[in-house]
Protein backbone atom coordinates (compact mmCIF):
# COMPACT_ATOMS: atom_id res chain seq x y z
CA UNK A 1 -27.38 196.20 -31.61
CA UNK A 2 -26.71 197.10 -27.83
CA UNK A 3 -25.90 194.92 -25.38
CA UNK A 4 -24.75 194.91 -21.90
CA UNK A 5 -22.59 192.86 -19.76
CA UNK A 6 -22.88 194.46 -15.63
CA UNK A 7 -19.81 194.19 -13.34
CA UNK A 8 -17.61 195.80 -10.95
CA UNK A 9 -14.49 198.28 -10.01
CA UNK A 10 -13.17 198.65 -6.99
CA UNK A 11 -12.93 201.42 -4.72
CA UNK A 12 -11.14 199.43 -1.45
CA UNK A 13 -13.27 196.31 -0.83
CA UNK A 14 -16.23 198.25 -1.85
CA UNK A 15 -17.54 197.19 -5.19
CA UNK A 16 -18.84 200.15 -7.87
CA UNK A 17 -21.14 198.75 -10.51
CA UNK A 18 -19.96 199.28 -14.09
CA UNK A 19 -22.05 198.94 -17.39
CA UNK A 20 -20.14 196.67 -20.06
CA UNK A 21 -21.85 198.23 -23.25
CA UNK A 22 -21.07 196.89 -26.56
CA UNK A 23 -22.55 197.72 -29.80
CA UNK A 24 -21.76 195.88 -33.00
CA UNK A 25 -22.29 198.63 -35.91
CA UNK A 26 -21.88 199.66 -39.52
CA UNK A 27 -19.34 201.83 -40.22
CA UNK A 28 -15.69 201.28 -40.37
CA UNK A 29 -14.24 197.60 -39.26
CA UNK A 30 -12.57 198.33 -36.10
CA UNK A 31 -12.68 197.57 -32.07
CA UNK A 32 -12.43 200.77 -29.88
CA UNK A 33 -12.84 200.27 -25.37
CA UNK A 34 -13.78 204.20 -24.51
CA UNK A 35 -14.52 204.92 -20.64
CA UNK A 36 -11.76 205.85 -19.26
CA UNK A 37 -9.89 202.24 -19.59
CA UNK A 38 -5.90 201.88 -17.84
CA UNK A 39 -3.66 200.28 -20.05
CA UNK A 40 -4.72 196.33 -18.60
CA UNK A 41 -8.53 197.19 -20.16
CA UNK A 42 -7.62 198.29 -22.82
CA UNK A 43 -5.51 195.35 -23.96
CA UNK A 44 -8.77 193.70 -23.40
CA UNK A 45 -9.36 193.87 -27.22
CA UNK A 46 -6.47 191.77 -28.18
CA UNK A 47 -7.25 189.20 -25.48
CA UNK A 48 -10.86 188.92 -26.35
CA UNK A 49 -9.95 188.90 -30.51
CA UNK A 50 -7.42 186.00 -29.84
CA UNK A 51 -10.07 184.40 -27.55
CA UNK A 52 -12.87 184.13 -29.86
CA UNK A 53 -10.50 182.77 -32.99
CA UNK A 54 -9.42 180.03 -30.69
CA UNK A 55 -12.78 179.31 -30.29
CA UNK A 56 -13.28 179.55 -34.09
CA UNK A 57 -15.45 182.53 -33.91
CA UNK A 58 -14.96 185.51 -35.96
CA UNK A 59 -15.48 189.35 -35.27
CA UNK A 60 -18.02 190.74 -37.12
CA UNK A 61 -16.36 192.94 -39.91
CA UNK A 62 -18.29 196.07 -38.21
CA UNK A 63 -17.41 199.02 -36.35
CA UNK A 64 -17.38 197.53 -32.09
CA UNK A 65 -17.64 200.13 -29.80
CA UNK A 66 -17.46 199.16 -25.91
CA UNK A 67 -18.36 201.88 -23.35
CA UNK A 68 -17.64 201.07 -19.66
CA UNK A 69 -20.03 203.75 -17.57
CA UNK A 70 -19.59 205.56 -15.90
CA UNK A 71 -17.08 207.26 -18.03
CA UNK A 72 -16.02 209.28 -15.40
CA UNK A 73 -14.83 207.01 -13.48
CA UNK A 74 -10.52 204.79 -14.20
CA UNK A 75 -11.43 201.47 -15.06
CA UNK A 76 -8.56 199.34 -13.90
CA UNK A 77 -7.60 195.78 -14.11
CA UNK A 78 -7.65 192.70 -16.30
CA UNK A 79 -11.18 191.53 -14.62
CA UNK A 80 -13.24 193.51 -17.63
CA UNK A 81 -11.87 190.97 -20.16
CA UNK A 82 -15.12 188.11 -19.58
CA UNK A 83 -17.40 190.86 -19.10
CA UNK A 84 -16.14 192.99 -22.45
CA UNK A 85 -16.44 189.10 -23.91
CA UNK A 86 -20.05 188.06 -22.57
CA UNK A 87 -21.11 191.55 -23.82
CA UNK A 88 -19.92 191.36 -27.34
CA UNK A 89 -21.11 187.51 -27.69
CA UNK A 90 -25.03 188.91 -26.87
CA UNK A 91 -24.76 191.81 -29.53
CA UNK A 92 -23.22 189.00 -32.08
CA UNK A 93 -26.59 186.63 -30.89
CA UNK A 94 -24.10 183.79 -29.84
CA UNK A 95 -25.80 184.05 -26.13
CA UNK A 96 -29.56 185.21 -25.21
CA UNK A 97 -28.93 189.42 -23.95
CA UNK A 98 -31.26 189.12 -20.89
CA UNK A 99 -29.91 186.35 -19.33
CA UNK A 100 -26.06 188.25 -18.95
CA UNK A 101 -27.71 191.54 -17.88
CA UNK A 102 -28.95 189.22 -14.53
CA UNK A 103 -24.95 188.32 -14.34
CA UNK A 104 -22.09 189.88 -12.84
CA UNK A 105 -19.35 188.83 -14.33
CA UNK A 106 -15.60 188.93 -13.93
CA UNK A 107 -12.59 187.00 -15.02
CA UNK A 108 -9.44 187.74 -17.23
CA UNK A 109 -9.33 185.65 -20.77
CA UNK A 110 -6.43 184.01 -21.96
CA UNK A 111 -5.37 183.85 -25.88
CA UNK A 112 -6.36 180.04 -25.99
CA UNK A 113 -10.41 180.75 -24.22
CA UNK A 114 -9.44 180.29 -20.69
CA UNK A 115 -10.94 182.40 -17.98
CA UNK A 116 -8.12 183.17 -15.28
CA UNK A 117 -8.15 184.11 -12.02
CA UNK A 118 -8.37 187.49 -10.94
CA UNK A 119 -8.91 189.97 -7.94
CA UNK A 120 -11.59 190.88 -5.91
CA UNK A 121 -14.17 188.11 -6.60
CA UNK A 122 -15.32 187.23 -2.73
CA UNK A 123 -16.44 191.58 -2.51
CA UNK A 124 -17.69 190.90 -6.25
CA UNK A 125 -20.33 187.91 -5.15
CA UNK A 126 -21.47 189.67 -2.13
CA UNK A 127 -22.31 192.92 -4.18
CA UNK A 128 -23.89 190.86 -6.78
CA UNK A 129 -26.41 188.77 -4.23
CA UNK A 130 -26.94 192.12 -2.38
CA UNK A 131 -28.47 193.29 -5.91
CA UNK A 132 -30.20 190.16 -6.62
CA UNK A 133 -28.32 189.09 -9.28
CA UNK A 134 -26.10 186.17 -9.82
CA UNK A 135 -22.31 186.29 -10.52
CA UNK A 136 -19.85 184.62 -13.59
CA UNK A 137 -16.40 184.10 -11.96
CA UNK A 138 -12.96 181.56 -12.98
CA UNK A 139 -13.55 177.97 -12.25
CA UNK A 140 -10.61 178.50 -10.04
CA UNK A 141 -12.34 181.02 -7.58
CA UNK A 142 -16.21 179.63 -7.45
CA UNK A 143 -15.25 177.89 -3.87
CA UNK A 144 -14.45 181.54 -2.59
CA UNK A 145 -17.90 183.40 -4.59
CA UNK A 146 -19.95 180.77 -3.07
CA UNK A 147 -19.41 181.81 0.72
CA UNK A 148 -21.41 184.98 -0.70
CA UNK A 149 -24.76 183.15 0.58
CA UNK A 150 -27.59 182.02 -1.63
CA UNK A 151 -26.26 183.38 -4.79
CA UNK A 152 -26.54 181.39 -8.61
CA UNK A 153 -22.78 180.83 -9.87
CA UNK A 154 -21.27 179.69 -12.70
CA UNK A 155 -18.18 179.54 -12.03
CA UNK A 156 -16.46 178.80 -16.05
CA UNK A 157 -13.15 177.32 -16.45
CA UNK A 158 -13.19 178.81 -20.63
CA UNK A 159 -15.56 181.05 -22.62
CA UNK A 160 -16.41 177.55 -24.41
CA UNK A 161 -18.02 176.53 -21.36
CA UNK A 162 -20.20 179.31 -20.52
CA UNK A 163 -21.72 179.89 -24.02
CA UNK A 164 -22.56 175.96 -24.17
CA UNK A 165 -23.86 176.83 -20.65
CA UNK A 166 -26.56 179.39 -21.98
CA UNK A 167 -27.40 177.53 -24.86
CA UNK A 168 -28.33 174.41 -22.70
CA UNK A 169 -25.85 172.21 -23.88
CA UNK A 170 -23.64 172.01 -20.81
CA UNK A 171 -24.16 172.28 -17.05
CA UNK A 172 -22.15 174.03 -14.63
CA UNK A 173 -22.03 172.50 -11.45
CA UNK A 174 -22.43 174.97 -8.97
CA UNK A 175 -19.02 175.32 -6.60
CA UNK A 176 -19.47 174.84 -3.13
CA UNK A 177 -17.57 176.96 -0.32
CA UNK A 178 -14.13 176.14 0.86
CA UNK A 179 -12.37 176.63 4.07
CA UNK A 180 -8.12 176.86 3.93
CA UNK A 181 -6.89 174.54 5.36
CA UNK A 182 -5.04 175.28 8.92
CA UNK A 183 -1.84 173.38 8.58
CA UNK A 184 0.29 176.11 9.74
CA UNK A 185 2.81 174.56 12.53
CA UNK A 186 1.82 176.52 15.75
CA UNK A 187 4.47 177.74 17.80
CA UNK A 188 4.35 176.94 21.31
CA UNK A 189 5.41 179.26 24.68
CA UNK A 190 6.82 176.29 25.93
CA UNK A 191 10.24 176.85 23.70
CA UNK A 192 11.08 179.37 25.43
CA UNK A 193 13.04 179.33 28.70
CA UNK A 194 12.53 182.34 31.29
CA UNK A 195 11.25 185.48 29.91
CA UNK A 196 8.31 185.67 32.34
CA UNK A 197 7.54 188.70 32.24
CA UNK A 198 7.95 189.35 28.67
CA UNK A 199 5.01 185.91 28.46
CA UNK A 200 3.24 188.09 31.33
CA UNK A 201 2.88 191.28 29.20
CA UNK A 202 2.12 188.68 26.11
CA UNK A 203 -0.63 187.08 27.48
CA UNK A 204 -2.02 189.91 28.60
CA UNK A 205 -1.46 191.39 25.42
CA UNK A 206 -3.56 188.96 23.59
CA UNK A 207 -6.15 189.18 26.04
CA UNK A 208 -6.95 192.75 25.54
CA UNK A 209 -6.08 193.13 22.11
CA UNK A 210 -3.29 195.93 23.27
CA UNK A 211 -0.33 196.93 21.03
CA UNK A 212 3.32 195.65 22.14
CA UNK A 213 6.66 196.92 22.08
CA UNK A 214 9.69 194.49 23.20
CA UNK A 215 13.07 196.42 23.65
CA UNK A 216 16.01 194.07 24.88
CA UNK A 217 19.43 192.80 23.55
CA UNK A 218 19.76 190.84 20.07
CA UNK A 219 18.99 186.78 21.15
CA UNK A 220 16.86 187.89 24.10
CA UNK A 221 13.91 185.92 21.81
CA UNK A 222 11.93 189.38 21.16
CA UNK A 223 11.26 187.53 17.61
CA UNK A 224 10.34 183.87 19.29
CA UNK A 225 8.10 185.77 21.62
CA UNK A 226 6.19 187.72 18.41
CA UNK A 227 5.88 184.36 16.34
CA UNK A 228 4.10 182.52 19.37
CA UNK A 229 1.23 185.25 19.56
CA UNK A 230 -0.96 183.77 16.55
CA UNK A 231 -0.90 180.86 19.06
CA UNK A 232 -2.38 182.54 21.75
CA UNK A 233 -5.30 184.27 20.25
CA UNK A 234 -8.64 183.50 19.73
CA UNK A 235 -9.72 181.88 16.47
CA UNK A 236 -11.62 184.10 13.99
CA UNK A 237 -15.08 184.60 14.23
CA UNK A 238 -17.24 183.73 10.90
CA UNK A 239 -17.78 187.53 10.48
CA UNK A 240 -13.57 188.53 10.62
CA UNK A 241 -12.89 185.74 9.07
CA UNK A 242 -15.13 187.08 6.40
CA UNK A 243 -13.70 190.35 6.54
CA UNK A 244 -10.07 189.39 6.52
CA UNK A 245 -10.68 187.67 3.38
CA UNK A 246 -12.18 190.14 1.15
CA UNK A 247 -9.41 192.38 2.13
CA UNK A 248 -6.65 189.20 0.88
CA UNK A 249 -8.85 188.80 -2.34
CA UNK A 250 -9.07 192.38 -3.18
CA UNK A 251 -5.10 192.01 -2.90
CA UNK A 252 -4.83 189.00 -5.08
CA UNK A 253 -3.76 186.75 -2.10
CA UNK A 254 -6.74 184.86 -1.25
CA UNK A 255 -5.50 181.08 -2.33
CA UNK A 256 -7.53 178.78 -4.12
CA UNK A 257 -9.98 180.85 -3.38
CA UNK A 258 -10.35 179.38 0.00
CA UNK A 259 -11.66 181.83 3.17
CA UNK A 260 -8.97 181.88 5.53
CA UNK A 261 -9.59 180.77 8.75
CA UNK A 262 -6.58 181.82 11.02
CA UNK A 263 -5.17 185.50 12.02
CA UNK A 264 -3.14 187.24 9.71
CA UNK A 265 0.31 187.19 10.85
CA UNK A 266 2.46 189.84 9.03
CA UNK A 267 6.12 190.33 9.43
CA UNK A 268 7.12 193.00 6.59
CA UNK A 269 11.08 193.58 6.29
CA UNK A 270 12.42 196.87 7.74
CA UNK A 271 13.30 198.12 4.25
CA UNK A 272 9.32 198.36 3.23
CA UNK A 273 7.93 201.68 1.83
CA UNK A 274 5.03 203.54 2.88
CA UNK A 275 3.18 202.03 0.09
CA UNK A 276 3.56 198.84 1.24
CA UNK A 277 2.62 199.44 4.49
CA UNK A 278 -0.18 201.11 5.02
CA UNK A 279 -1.37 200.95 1.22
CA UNK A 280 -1.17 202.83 -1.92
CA UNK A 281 0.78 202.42 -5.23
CA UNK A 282 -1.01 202.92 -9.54
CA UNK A 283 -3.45 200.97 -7.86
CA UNK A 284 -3.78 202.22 -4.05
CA UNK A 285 -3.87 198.33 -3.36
CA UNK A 286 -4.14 196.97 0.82
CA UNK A 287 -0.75 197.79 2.44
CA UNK A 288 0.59 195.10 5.26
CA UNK A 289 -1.51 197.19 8.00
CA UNK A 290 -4.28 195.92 6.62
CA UNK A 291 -3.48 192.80 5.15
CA UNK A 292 -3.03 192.66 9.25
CA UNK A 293 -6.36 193.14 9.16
CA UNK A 294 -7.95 191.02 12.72
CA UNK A 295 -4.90 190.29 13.13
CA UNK A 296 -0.90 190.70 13.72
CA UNK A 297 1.36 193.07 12.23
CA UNK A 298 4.74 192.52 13.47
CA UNK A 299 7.67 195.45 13.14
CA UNK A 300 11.33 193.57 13.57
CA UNK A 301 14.29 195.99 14.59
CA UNK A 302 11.53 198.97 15.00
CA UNK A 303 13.72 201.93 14.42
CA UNK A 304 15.64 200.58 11.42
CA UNK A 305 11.95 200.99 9.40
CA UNK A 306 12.01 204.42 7.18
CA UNK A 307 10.56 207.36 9.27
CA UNK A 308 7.81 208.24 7.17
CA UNK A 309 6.19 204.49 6.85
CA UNK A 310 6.23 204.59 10.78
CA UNK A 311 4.77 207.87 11.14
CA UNK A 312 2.18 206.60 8.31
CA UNK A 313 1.13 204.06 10.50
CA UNK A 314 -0.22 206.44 13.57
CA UNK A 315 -3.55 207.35 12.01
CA UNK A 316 -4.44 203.26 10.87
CA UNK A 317 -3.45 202.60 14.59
CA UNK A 318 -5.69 204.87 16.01
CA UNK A 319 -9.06 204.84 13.85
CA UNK A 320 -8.92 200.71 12.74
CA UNK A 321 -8.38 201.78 8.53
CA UNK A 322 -6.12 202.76 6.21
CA UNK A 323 -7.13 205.73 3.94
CA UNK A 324 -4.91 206.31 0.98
CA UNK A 325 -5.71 209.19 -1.28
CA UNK A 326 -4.46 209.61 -4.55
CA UNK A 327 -4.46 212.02 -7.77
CA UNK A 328 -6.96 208.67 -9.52
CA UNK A 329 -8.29 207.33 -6.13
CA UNK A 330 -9.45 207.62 -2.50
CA UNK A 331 -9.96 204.55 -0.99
CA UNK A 332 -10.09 203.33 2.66
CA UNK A 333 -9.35 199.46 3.52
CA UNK A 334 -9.92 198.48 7.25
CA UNK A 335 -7.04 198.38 9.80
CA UNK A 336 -7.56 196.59 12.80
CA UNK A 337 -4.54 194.92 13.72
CA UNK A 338 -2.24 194.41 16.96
CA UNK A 339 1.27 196.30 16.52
CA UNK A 340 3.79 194.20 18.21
CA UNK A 341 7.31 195.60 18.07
CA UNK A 342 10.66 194.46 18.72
CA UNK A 343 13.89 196.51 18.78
CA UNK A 344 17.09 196.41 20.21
CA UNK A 345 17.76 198.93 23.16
CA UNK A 346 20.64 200.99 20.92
CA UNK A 347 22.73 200.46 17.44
CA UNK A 348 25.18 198.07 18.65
CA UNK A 349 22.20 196.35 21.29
CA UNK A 350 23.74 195.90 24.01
CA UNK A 351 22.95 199.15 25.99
CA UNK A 352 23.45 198.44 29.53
CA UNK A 353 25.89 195.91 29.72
CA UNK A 354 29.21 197.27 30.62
CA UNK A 355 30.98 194.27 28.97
CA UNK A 356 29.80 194.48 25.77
CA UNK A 357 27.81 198.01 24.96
CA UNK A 358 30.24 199.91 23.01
CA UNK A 359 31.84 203.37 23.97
CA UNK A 360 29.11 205.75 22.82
CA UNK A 361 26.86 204.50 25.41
CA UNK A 362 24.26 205.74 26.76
CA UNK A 363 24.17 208.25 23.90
CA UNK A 364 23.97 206.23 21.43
CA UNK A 365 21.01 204.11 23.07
CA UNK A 366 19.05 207.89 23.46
CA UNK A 367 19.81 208.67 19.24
CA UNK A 368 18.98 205.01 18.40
CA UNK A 369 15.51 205.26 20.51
CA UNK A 370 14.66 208.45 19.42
CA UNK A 371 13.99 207.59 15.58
CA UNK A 372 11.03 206.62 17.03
CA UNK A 373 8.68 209.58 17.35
CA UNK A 374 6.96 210.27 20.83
CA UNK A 375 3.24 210.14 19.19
CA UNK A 376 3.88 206.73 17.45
CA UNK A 377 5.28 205.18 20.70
CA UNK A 378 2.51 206.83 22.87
CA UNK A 379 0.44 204.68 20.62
CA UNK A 380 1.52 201.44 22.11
CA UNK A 381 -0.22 200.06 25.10
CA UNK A 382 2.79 197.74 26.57
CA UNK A 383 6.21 198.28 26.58
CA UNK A 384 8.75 195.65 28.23
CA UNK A 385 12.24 194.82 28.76
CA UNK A 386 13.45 191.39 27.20
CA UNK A 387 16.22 190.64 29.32
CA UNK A 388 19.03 188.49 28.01
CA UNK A 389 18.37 184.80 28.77
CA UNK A 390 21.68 183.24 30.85
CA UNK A 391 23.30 179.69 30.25
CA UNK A 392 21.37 178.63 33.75
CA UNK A 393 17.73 179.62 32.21
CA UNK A 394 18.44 177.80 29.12
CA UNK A 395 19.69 174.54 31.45
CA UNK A 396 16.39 174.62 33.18
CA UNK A 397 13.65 171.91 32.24
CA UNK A 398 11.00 173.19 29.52
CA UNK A 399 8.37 175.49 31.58
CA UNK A 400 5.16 173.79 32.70
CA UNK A 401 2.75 175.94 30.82
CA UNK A 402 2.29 175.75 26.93
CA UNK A 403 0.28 177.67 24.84
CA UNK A 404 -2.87 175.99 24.75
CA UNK A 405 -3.42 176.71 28.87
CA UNK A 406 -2.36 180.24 28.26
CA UNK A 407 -4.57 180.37 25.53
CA UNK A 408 -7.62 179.35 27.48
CA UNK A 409 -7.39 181.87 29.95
CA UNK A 410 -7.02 184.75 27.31
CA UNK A 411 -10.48 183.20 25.75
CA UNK A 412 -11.94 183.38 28.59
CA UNK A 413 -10.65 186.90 29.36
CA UNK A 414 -12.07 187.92 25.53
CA UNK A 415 -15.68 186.01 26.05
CA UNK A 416 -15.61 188.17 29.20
CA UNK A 417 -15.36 191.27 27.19
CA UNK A 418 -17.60 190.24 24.36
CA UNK A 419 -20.52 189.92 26.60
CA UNK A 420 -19.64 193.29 28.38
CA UNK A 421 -19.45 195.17 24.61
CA UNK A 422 -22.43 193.59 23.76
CA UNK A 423 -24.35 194.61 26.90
CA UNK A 424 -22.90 198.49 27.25
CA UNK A 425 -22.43 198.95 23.71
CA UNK A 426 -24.49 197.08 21.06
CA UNK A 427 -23.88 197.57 17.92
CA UNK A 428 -20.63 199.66 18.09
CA UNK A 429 -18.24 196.33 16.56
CA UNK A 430 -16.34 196.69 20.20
CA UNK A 431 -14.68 193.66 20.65
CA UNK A 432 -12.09 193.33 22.81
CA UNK A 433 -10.61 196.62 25.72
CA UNK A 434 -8.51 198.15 23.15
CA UNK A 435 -11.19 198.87 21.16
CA UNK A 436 -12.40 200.63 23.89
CA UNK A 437 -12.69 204.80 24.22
CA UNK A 438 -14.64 207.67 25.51
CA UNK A 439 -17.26 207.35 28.13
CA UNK A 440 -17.66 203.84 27.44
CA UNK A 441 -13.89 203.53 28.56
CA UNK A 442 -14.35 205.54 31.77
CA UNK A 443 -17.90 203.09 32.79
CA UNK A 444 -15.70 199.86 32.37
CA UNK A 445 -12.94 200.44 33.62
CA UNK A 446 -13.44 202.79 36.41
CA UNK A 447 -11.20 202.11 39.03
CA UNK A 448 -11.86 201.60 42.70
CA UNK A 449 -10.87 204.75 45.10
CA UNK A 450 -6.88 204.02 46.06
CA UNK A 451 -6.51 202.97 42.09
CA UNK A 452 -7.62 206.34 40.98
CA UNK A 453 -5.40 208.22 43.22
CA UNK A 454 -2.26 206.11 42.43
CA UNK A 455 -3.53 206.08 38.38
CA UNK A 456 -3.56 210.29 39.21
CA UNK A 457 -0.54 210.59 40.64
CA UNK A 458 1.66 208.38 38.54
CA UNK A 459 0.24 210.03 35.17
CA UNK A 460 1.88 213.62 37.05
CA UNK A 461 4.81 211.91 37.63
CA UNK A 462 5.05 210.33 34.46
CA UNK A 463 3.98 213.07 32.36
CA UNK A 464 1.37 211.05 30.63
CA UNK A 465 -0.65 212.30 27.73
CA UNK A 466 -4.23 211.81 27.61
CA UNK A 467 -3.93 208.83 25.10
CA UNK A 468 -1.27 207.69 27.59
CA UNK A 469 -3.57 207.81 30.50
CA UNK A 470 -6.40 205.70 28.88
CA UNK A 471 -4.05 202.97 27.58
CA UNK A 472 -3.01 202.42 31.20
CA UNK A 473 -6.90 202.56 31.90
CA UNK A 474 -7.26 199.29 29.03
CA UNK A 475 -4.59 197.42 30.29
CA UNK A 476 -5.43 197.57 33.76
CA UNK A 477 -9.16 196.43 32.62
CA UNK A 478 -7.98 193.32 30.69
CA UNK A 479 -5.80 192.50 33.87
CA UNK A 480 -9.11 192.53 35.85
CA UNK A 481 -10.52 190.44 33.20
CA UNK A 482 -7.94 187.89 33.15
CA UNK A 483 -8.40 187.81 37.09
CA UNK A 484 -11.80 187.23 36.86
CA UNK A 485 -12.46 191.05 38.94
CA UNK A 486 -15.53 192.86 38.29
CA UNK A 487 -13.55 196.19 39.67
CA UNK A 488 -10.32 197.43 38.70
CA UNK A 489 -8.24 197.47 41.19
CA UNK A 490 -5.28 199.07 42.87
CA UNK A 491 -2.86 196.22 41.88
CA UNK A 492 -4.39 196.49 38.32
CA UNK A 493 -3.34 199.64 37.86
CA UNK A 494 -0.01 198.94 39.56
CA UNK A 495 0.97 196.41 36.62
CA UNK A 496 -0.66 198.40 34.01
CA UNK A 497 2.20 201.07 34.63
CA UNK A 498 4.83 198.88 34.93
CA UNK A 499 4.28 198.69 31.25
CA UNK A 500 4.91 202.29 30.98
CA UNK A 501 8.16 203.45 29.87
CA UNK A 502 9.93 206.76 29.29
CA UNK A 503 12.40 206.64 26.27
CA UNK A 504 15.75 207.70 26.51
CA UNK A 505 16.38 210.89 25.00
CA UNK A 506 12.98 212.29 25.78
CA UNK A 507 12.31 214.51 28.84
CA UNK A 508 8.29 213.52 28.56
């Protein structure tokens, strides 16, 4: 007898559908997983065995042969072991065949019956109720399959519990959907004493959705200024959130199987490989870019990062995703995320200050700089000096404006936007200036007469690129927005290439 057990492998967050066929025999006694299984499947058989003698069931002494189809295609991952399990208990008669072929089903199986968690369920329940069928998932995850929509669940703690389930012994209560909850401690812009312009080019920043780079002298507060962002942006929308969260359960990071409900705020170490940034590895799993995903990705002492994981990160920048091709895969996760940067102005940081910078200066500030390359820093909307803070800022009173007033004016500045995106460009997933390119950049952001001229002449002077030229474009938009200005302005543009900067060491 034949039966079959449907569920998933993963190619990104995209879900493949996989045939779990198992046929029970005569022949030889013996269990064999063919399809092209990694090592994690095909341990499967020894999980499964131990499984069903804790349960007190017994293989049949016949020849088991499970085929995962395609063939063609690396099965990966300890997911297969409930679905390998379901399949075998319908060809053994223990559960009724036609009800598991209306089932995907996922879920790794420990020696004593338990059904683990695992990766990838949230994509898993959304490709199941897009097929009409229903989905078999750990006890521990059913919260995070039910935000899916109006999908049937049974969401099993142990095998024991799903095959009293289908006999009608036992009912499953179906899980309900689960928001994490948002006790992160949120940093406030109140902390920190001076630094306005460094808050200017933050708030406008957030407003626009604009990559960041923040070059001044080590305890300037380039870090304090990075960790307040999360603060100032707008909270996810039901669709991002959704996104962001089949991108963290894909990884394995999704907790409790909760949707998260704040921006991802990544801060990876300077010593972090290309892998781990923009994706990759046996698996070609989500990388930090897009575990950034709607949210912040955060670079601390820029230039110390390895020169190839930077230079990785200039296509995610520029397209939204992260495609990683390998000898076994080719995958592509999404990518949106805000770059802010931080370095210090040269090796020794202070660059500048003829008390303290040391006596390779300015040299050394122009090698230092230069590790980063000039497409990768062309890339960034915003760059600003962080000026050391003196004794008589840090004496002065806390400022008067926190976060939360700051943060009103940015949504405003982003509902603004929003409306505009939807109006000029429906359908295109535009959501805030950054996003912005092409024609649709030159309608919205077309600047009145004497800004054009100054915009003209300061992109000869400066020797902008083309990329360089439309970033000043975005930034002088969002300061219209945040102005409340229909037009784009002269003084618009003026700010927008204040934040502008020629590197030391380059002659462009």
């Amino acid at each position: 007898m034949t039966a079959h057990a449907p569920t998933i492998a993963f190619a990104g967050i995209d879900c493949l559908d996989i045939d779990v066929q198992v046929q029970v025999a005569a022949g030889f006694v013996g269990f064999t997983i063919v399809g092209l299984p990694d090592k994690a499947v095909g341990e499967s058989r020894e999980r499964v065995r131990a499984a069903f003698n804790a349960l007190g069931l017994a293989l049949p002494p016949k020849r088991i042969t499970v085929n995962l189809a395609p063939a063609d295609l690396l099965k990966e991952g300890s997911h297969f072991d409930l679905p390998i399990a379901l399949g075998l208990l319908a060809a053994m008669g223990v559960v009724p065949p036609d009800e598991i072929r209306g089932y995907v089903s996922l879920g790794e199986l420990g020696l004593d019956g338990s059904i683990s968690a695992v990766a990838g369920v949230l994509p898993a329940a959304i490709t199941a109720n897009a097929s009409g069928r229903g989905l078999i998932c750990p006890a521990a995850q059913g919260s995070e399959a039910a935000w899916a929509g109006e999908i049937e669940i049974l969401a099993a703690s142990n095998l024991l519990a799903l095959i009293n389930h289908f006999k009608g012994t036992q009912i499953l209560t179906p899980p309900v959907p689960m928001l994490a909850e948002d006790d992160a401690q949120v940093l406030d812009l109140r902390d920190i004493k001076g630094q306005e312009s460094a808050k200017r080019a933050l708030e406008v920043t957030a407003a626009g959705g604009h990559n960041l780079l923040m070059i001044g002298p080590p305890g300037s507060g380039k870090s304090m200024l990075a960790a307040r962002l999360p603060g100032l942006l707008p909270p996810l929308s039901p669709a991002e959130a959704l996104e962001v969260s089949m991108i963290h359960s894909v990884a394995g990071q999704l907790s409790e199987g909760k949707l998260l409900r704040r921006r991802p705020f990544r801060d990876p170490h300077h010593s972090a490989s290309v892998p781990s940034l923009v994706g990759g590895g046996m698996r070609a799993r989500p990388g930090e870019v897009s575990l950034a995903h709607n949210g912040v990705l955060f670079l601390d002492e820029l230039p110390e990062f390895q020169r190839g994981a930077l230079e990785a990160l200039r296509q995610p920048l520029e397209s939204g995703r992260a495609s990683v091709a390998r000898a076994n895969a080719h995958v592509t996760y999404p990518a949106r995320v805000q770059l802010i940067a931080a370095m210090n102005p040269c090796r020794c940081g202070y660059l500048g200050d003829a008390g303290m910078a040391c006596n390779k200066a300015p040299k050394c500030g122009a090698d230092y700089q230069s590790k980063i390359s000039g497409p990768l820093f062309d890339r960034i909307d915003l760059h600003v000096e962080v000026s050391a803070v003196t004794p008589a800022d840090l004496s002065l009173p806390p400022p008067a404006e926190d976060s939360a007033q700051v943060a009103a004016r940015i949504a405003a500045a982003r509902a603004v936007q929003a409306e505009r995106f939807e109006r000029l460009a429906p359908g295109r997933n535009i959501r805030c200036n950054a996003e912005a390119d092409g024609q649709l950049l030159e309608d919205i952001a077309a600047p009145e007469p004497q800004g054009r001229q100054m915009l003209t002449q300061a992109a000869e002077r400066m020797r902008l690129s083309a990329r360089g030229y439309h970033r000043v474009l975005r930034v002088a938009r969002t300061l219209a927005d945040l102005e409340g200005s229909e037009q784009v302005r002269r003084i618009h543009i003026a700010e927008a290439l204040t934040y502008r900067r020629v590197m030391p060491g380059r002659n462009s």
